[in-house]
Protein backbone atom coordinates (compact mmCIF):
# COMPACT_ATOMS: atom_id res chain seq x y z
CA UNK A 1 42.68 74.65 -2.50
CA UNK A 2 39.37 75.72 -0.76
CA UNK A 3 36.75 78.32 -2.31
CA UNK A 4 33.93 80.10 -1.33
CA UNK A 5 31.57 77.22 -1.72
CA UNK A 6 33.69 74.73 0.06
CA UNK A 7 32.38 73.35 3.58
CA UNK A 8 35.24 73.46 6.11
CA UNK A 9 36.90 70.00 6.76
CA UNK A 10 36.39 68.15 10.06
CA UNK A 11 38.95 68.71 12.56
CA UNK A 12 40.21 65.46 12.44
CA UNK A 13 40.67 65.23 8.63
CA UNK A 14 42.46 68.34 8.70
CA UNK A 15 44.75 66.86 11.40
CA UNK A 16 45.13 63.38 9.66
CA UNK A 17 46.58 64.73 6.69
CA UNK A 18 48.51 67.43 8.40
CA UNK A 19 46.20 70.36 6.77
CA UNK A 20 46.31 72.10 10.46
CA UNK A 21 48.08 72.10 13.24
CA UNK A 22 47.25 71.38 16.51
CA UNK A 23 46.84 74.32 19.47
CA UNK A 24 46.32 77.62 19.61
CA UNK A 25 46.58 80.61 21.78
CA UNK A 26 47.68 80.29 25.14
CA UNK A 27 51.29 79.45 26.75
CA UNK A 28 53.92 77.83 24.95
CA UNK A 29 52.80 73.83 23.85
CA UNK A 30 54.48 71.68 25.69
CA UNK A 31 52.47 68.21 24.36
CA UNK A 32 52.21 66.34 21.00
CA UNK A 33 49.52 65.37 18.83
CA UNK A 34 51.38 61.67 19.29
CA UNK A 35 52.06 61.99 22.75
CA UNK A 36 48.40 62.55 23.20
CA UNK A 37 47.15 59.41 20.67
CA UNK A 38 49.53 57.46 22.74
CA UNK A 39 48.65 58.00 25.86
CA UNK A 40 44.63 57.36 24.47
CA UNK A 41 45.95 54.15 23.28
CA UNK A 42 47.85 53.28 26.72
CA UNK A 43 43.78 54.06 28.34
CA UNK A 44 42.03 51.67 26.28
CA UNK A 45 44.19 49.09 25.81
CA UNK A 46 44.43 49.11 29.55
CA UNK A 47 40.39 49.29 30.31
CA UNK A 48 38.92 49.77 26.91
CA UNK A 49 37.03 52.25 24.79
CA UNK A 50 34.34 52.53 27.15
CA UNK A 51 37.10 54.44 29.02
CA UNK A 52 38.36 56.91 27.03
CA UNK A 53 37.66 60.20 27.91
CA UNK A 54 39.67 63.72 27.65
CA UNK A 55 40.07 63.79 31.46
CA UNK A 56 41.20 60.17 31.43
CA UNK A 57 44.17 60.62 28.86
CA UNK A 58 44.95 63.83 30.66
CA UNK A 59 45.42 62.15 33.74
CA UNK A 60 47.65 59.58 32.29
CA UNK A 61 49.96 62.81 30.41
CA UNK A 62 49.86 64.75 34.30
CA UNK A 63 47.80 67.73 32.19
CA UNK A 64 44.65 68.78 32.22
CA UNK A 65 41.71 68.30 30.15
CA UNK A 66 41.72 71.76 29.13
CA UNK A 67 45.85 71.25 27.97
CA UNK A 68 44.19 68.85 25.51
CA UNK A 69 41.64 70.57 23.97
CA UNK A 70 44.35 73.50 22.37
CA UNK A 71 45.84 70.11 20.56
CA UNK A 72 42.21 67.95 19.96
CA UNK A 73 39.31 70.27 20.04
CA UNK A 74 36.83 67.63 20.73
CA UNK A 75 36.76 63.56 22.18
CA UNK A 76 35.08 62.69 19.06
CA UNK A 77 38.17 64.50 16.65
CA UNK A 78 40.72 61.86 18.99
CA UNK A 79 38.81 59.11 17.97
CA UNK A 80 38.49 59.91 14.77
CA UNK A 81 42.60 60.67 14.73
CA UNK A 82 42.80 56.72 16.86
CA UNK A 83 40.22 55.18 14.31
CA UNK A 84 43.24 55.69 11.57
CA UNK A 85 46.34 55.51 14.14
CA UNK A 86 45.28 52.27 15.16
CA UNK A 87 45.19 50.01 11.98
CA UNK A 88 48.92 51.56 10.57
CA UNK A 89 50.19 51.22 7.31
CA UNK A 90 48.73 48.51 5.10
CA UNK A 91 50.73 45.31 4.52
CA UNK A 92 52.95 45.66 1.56
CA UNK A 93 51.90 43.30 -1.14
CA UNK A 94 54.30 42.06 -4.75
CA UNK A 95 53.13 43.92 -7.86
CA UNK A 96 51.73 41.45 -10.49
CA UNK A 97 50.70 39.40 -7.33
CA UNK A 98 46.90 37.44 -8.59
CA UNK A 99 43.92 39.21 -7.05
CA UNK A 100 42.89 36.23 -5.05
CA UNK A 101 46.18 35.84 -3.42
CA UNK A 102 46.71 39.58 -2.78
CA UNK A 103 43.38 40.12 -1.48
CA UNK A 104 43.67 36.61 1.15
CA UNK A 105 47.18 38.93 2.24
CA UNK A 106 45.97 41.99 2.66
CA UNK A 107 42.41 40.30 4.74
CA UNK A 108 44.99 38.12 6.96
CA UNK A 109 46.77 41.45 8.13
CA UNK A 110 43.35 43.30 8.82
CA UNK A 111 42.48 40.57 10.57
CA UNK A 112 46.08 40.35 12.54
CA UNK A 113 45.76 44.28 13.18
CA UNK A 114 42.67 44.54 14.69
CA UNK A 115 43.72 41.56 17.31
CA UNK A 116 46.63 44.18 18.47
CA UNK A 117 43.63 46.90 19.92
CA UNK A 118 40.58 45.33 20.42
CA UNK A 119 38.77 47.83 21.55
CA UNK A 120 39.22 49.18 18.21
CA UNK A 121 36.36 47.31 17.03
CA UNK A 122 34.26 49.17 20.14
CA UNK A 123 34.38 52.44 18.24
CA UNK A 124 31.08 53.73 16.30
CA UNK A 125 31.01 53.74 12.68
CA UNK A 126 29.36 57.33 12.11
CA UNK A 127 30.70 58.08 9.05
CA UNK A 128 33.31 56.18 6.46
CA UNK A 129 36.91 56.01 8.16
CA UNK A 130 38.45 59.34 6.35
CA UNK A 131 42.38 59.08 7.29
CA UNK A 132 45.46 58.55 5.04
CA UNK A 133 46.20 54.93 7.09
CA UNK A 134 42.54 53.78 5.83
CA UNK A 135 42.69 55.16 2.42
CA UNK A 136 45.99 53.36 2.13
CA UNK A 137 44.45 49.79 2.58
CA UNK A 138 42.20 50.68 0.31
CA UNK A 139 44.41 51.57 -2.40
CA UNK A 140 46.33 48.23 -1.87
CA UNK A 141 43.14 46.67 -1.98
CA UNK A 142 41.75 48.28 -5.35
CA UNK A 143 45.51 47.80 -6.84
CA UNK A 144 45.63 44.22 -6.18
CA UNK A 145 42.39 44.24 -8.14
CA UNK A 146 43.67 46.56 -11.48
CA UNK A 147 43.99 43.83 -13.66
CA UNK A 148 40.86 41.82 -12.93
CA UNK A 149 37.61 42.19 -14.97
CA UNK A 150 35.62 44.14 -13.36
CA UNK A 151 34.01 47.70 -12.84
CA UNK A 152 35.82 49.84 -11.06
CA UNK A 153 32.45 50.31 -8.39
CA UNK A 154 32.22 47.02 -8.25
CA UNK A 155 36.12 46.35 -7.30
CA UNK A 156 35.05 48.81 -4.49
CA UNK A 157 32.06 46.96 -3.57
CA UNK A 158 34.14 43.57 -3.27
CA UNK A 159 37.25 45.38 -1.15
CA UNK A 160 34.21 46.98 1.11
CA UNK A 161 32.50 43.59 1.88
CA UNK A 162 35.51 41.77 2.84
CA UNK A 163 36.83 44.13 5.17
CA UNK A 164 33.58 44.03 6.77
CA UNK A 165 33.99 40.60 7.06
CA UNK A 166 37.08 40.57 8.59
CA UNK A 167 35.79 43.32 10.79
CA UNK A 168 32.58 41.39 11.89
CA UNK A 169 34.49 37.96 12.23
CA UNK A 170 37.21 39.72 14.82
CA UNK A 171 34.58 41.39 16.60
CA UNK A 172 32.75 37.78 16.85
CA UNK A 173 35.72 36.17 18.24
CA UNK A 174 36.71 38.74 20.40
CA UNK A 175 33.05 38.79 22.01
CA UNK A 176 33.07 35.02 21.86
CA UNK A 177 35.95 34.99 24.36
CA UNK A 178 34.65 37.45 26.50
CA UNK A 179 31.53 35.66 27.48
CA UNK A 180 31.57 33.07 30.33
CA UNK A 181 29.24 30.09 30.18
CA UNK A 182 31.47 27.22 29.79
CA UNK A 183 32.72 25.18 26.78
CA UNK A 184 30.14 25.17 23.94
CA UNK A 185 30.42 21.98 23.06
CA UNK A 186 29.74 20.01 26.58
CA UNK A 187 27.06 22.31 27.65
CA UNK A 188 25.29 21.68 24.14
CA UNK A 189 25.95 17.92 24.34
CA UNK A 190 24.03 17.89 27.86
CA UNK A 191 21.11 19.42 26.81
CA UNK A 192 20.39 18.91 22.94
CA UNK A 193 17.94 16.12 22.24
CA UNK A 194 19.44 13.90 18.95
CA UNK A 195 15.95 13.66 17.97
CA UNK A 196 14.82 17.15 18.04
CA UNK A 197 18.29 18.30 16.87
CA UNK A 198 19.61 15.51 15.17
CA UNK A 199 21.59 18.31 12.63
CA UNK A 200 22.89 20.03 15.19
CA UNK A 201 23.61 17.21 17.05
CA UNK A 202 25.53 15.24 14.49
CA UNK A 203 27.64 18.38 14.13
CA UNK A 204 28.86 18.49 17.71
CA UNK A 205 29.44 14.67 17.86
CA UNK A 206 31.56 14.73 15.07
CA UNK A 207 34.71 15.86 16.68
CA UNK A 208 35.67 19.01 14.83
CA UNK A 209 36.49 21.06 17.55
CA UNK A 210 38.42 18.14 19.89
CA UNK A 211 42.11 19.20 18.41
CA UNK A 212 43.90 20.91 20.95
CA UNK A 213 46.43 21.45 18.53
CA UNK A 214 44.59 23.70 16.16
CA UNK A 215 44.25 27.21 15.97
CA UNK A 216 40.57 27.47 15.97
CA UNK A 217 39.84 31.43 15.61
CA UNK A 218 42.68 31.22 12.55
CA UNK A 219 41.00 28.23 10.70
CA UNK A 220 37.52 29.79 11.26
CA UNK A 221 38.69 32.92 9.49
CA UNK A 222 40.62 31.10 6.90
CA UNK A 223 37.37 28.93 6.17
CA UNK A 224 35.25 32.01 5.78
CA UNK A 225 37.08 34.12 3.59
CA UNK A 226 38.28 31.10 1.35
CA UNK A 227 34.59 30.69 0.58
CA UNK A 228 34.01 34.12 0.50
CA UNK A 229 37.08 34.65 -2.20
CA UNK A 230 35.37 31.13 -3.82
CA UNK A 231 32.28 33.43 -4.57
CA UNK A 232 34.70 36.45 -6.01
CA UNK A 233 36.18 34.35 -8.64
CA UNK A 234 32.83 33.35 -9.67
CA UNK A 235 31.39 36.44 -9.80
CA UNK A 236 34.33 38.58 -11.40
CA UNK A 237 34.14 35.48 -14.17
CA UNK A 238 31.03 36.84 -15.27
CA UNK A 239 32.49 39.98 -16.36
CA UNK A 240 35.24 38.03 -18.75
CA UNK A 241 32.17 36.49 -20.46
């Protein structure tokens, strides 16, 4: 319920949690609010965000730009609407499962999500995601944390920084496969100097990344947030004290 004093919602939150429906006057609709996210999808998972535009997922219906703004009055209201389509329901995780182990679950499929659209991670962060999709990772995230000993600001704090890691470390290996330049590890071998780099150099020499066998964007991710959830238990400790 709205009164006086209430601001009006953005477009896109009213659509999200079906608060307002889309079009308007004119002749009779003959589109969908999904048929329209998925032909948006079908653009930028073809040629990326960089190419979504009304009159591109128009063209890819066989309508108009102006048939799409009676359904999505703006291009920043469909990406707002995409921002929550994309990442879907959040993984499904045991009650009475241990906050560490629920928390490594529910990072892993972030992390898996994202790899789906990866343009995804192309889209500006203006203002906090606002949909029902997001909100619903971050209740499982806050209710795999209900029994530990914590505030509940700080719970929020700690389910806020590791999705931006898993954000930040998708986006790093997604842009790390993008560039051309050659294999790291030869290039660096030919120029580094052991004595000027002997850290560095010691590093690369050692082998770590000769296994052809081994998932190497999976165990850097792995690596990361085990430390990260190292720190966690640490700091959550403190509270039990």
């Amino acid at each position: 319920m709205t009164t006086s004093g209430d601001t009006a919602l953005p477009r896109a939150v009213e659509l999200m949690w079906g608060l307002g429906q889309p079009g308007g006057r004119g002749p009779k609709r003959t589109l969908t609010l999904d048929q329209i996210l998925d032909a948006a999808t079908e653009v930028a998972d073809a040629e990326g965000f960089a190419a979504l535009s009304m009159n591109r997922v128009a063209k890819q219906l066989g309508f108009t730009a102006m048939s799409l703004y009676r359904y999505v009055d703006s291009k920043n209201t469909l990406v707002d609407l995409l921002m929550d389509r994309i990442v879907g329901p959040p993984p499904i995780i045991a009650a009475q499962t241990p906050w560490r182990a629920g928390l490594e679950q529910w990072a892993r499929a972030e992390f898996e999500r994202l790899d789906r659209h990866p343009w995804w991670l192309d889209i500006p962060l203006s203002r906090p995601p606002m949909g029902p999709n997001n909100m619903a990772w971050l209740e499982t995230a806050l209710g795999v944390f209900a029994e530990a000993a914590a505030p509940e600001m700080v719970k929020l704090q700690l389910v806020m920084n590791l999705s931006m890691f898993v954000v930040g470390k998708r986006r790093f290996l997604r842009d790390l496969q993008e560039e051309e330049g050659g294999d790291f590890v030869s290039v660096m071998a030919r120029v580094l100097d052991p004595q000027r780099f002997p850290s560095v150099s010691a590093a690369l020499s050692s082998a770590a990344f000769d296994d052809d066998q081994a998932d190497w964007e999976q165990a850097d991710f792995e690596f990361g947030l085990a430390r990260l959830l190292d720190g966690y238990e640490v700091f959550i400790a403190t509270f039990g004290d």
